[in-house]
N, C-alpha and C. Protein backbone atom coordinates (compact mmCIF):
# COMPACT_ATOMS: atom_id res chain seq x y z
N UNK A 1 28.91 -36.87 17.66
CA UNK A 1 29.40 -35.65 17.05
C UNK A 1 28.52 -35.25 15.87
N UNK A 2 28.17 -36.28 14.95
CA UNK A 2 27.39 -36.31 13.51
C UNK A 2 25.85 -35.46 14.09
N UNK A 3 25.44 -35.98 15.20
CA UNK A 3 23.45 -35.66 16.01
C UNK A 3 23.97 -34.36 16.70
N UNK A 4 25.06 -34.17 17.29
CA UNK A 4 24.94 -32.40 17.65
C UNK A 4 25.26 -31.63 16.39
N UNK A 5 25.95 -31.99 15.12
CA UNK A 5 25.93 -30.97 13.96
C UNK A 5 25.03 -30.92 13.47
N UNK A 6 24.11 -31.58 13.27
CA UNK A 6 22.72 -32.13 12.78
C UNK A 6 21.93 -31.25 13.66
N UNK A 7 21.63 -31.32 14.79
CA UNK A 7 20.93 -30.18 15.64
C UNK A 7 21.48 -29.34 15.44
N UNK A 8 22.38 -28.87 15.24
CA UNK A 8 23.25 -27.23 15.03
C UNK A 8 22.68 -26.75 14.17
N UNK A 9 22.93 -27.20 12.71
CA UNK A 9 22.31 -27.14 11.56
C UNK A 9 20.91 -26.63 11.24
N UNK A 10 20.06 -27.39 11.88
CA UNK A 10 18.83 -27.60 11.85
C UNK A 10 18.11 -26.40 12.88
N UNK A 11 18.61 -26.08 14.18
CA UNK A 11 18.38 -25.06 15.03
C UNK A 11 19.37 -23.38 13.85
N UNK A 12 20.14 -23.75 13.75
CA UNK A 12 20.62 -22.17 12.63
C UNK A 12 19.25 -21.72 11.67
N UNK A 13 18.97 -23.21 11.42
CA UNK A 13 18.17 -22.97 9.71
C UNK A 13 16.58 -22.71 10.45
N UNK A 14 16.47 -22.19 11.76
CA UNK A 14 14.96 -22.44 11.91
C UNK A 14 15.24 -21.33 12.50
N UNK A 15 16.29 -20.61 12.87
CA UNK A 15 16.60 -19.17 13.24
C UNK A 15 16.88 -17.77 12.17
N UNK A 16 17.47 -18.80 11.47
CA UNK A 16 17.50 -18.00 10.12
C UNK A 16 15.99 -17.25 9.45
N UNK A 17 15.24 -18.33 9.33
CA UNK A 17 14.33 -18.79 8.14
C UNK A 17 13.19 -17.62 9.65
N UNK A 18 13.03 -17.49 10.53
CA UNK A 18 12.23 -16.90 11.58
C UNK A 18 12.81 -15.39 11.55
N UNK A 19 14.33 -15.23 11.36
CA UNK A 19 14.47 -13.95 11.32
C UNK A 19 14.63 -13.18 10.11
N UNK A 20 13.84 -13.64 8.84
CA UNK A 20 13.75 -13.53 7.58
C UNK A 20 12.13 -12.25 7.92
N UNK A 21 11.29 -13.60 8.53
CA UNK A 21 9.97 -12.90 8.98
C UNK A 21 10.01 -11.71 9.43
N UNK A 22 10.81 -11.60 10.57
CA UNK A 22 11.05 -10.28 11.49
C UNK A 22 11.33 -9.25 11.33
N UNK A 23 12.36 -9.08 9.62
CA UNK A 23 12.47 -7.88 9.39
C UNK A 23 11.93 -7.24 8.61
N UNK A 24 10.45 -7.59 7.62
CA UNK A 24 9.57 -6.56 7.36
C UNK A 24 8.71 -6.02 8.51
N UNK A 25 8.70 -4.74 8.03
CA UNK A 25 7.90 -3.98 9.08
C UNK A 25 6.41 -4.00 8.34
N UNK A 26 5.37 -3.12 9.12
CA UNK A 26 4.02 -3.71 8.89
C UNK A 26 4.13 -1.78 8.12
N UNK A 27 4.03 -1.54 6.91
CA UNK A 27 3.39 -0.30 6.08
C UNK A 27 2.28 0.01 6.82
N UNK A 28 2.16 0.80 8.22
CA UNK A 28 1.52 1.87 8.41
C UNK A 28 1.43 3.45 7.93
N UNK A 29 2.31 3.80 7.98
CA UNK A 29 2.19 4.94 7.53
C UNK A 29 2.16 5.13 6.05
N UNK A 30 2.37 4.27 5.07
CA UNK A 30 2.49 4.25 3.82
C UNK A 30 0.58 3.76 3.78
N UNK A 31 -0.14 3.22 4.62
CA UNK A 31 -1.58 2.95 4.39
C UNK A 31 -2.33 4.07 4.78
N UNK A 32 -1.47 4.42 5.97
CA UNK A 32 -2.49 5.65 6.40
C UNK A 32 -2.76 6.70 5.56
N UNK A 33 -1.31 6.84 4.65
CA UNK A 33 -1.19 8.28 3.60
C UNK A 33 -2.08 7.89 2.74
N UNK A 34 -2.55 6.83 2.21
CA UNK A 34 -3.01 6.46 1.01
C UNK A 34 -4.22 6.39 1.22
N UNK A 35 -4.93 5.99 2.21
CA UNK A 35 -6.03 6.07 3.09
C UNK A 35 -6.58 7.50 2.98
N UNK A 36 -5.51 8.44 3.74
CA UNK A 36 -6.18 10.05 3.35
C UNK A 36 -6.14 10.57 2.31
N UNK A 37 -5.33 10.59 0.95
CA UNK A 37 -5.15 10.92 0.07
C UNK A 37 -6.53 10.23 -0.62
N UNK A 38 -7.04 8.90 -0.72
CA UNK A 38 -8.06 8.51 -1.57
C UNK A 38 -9.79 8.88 -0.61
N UNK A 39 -9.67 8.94 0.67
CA UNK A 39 -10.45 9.91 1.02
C UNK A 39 -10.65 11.44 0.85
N UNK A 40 -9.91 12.21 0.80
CA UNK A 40 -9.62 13.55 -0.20
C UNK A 40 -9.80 13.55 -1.44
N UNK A 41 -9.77 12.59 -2.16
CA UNK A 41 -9.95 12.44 -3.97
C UNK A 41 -11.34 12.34 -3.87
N UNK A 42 -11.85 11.58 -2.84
CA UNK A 42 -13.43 11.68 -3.02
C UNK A 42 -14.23 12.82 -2.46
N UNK A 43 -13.71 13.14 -0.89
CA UNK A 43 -14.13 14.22 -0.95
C UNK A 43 -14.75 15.50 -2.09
N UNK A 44 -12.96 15.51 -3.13
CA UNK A 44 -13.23 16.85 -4.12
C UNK A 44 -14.03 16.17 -5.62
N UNK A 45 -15.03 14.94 -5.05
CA UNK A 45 -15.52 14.26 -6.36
C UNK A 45 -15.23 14.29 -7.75
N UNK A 46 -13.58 13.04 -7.31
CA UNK A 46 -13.06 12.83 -8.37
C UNK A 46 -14.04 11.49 -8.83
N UNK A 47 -14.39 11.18 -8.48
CA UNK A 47 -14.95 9.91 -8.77
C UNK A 47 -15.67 10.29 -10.24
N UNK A 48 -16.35 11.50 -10.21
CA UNK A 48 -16.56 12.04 -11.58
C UNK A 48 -16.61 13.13 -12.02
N UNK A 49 -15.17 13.68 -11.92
CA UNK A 49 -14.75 14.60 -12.60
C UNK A 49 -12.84 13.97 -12.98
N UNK A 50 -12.57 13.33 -12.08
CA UNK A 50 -11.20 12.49 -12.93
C UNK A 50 -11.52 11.06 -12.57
N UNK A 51 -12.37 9.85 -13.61
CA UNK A 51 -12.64 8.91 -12.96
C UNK A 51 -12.08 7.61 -13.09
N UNK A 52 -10.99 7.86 -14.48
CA UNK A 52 -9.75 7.50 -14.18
C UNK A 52 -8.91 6.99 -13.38
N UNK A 53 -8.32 7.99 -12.86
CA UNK A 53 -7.71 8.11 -11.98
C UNK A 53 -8.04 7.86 -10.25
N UNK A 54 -9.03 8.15 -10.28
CA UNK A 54 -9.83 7.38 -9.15
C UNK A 54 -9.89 6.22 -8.84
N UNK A 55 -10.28 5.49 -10.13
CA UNK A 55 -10.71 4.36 -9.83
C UNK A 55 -9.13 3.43 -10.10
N UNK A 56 -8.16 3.97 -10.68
CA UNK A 56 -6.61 3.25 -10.38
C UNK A 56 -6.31 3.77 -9.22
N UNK A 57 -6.57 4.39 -8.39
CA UNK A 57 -6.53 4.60 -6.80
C UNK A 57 -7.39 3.70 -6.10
N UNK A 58 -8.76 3.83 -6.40
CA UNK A 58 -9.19 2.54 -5.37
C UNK A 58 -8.93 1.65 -5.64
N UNK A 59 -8.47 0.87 -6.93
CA UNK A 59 -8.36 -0.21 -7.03
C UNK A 59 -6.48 -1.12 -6.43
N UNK A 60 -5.62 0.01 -6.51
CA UNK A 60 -4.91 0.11 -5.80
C UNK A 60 -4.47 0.17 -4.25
N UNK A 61 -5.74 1.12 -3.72
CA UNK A 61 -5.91 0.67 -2.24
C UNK A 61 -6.46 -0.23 -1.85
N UNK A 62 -7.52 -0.72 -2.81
CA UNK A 62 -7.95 -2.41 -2.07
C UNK A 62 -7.13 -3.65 -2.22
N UNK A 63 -5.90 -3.40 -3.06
CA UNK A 63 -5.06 -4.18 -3.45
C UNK A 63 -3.92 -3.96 -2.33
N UNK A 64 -3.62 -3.02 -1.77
CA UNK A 64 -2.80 -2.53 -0.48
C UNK A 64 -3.99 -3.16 0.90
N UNK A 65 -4.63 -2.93 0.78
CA UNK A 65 -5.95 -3.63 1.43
C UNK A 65 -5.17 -5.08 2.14
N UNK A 66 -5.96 -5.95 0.88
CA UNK A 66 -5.71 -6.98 0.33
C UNK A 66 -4.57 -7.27 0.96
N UNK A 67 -3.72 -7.06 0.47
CA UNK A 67 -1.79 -7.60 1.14
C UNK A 67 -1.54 -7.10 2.25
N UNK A 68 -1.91 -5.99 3.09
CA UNK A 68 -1.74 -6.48 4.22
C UNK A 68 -2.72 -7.17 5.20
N UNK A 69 -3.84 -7.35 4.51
CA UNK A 69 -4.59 -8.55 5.93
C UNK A 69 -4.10 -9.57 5.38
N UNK A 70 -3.23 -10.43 4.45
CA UNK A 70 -2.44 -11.16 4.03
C UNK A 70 -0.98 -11.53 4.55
N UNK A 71 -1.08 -10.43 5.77
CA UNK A 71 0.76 -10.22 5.73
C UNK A 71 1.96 -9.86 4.74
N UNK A 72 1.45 -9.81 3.48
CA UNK A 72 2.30 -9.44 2.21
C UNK A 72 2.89 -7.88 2.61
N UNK A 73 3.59 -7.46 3.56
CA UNK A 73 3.87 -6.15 3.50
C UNK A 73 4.68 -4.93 2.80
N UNK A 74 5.59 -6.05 1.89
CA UNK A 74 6.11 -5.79 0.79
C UNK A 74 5.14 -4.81 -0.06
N UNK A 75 4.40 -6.21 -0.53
CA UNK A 75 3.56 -5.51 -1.87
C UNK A 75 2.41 -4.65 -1.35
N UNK A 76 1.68 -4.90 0.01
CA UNK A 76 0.84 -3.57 0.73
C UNK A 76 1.90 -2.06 0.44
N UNK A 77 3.09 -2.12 0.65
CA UNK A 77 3.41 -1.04 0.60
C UNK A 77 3.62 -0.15 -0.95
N UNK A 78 4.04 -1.17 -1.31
CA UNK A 78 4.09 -0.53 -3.01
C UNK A 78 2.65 -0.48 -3.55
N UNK A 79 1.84 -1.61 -3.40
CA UNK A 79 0.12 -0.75 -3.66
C UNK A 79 -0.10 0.63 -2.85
N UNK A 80 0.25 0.59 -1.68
CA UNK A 80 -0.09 1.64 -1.06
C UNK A 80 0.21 3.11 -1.63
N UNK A 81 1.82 2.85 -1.77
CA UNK A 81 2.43 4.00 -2.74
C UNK A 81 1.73 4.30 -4.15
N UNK A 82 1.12 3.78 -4.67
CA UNK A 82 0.66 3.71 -5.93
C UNK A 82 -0.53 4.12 -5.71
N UNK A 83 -1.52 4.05 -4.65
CA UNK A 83 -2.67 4.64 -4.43
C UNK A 83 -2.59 5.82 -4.17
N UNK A 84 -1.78 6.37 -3.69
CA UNK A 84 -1.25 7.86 -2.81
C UNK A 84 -1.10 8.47 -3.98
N UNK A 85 0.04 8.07 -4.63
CA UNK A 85 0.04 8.43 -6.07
C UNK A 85 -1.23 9.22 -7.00
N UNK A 86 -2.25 8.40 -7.18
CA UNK A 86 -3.31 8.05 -8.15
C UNK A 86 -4.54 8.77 -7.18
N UNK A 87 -4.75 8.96 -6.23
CA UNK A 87 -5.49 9.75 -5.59
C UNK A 87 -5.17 10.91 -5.50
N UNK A 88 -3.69 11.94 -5.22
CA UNK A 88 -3.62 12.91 -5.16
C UNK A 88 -3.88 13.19 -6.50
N UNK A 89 -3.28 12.65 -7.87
CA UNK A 89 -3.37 13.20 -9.10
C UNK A 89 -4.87 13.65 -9.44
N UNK A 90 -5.74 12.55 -9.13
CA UNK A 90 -7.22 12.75 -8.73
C UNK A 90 -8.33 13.85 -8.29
N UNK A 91 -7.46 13.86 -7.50
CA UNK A 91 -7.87 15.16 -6.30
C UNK A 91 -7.53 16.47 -7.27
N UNK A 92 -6.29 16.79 -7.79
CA UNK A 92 -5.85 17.39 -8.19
C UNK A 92 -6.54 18.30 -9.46
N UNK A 93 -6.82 17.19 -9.94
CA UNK A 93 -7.64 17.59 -11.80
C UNK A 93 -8.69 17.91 -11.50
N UNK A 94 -8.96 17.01 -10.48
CA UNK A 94 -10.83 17.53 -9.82
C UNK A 94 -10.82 18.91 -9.25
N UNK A 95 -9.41 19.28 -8.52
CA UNK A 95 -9.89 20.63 -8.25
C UNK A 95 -9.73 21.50 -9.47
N UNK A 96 -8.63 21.11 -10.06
CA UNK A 96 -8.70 21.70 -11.52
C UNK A 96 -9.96 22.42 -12.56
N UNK A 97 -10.64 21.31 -12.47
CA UNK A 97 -11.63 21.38 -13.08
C UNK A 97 -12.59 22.06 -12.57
N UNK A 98 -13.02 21.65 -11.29
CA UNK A 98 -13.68 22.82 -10.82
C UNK A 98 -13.97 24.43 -11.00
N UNK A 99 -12.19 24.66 -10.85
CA UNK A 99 -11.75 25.80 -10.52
C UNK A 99 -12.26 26.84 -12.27
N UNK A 100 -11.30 25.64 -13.07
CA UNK A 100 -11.67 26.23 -14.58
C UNK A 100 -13.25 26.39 -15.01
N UNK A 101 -14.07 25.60 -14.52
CA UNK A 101 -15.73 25.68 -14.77
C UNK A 101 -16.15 26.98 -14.13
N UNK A 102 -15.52 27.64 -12.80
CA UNK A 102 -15.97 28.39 -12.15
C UNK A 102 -15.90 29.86 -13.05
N UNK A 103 -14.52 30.01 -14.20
CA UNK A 103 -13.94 31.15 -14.62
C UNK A 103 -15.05 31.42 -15.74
């Protein structure tokens, strides 16, 4: 009775601990956005005209990078968000600036 609770036990805790894994999902679409958004920041060459802000975007997407060829998909996604972030603002001032140099 004691060796089948013992296997019970032991088979729960290895089902458990496996379906812990299973329910993060893999941040695609939170990489992909961040992906186009810091390709667009460069496009409108923020790199030097907001370089700032740029560079807390790339350094943010290689850190989203980073965690998910890690499997960390947690923190891939919140870098990710934070790059999306920091690239549009990027993009943004850069067109800004542009626009105001042009007047």
């Amino acid at each position: 009775m004691a060796v089948t609770l013992r296997k019970f036990l032991v088979l729960a805790l290895v089902i458990f601990l496996s379906a812990c894994g299973l329910t993060t999902t893999r941040p695609k679409l939170e990489m992909r956005m961040a992906q186009s958004a810091f390709v667009a920041a460069k496009a409108s060459e923020a790199q030097t005209l907001a370089p700032g802000l740029y560079r807390k975007a790339e350094f943010y997407y290689l850190k989203a990078k980073s965690s998910y060829k890690r499997k960390y998909f947690n923190k891939a996604k919140q870098y990710a968000i934070l790059s999306k972030k920091f690239a549009e603002k990027a993009e943004y001032v850069s067109i800004r600036k542009k626009a105001l140099d042009n007047l």
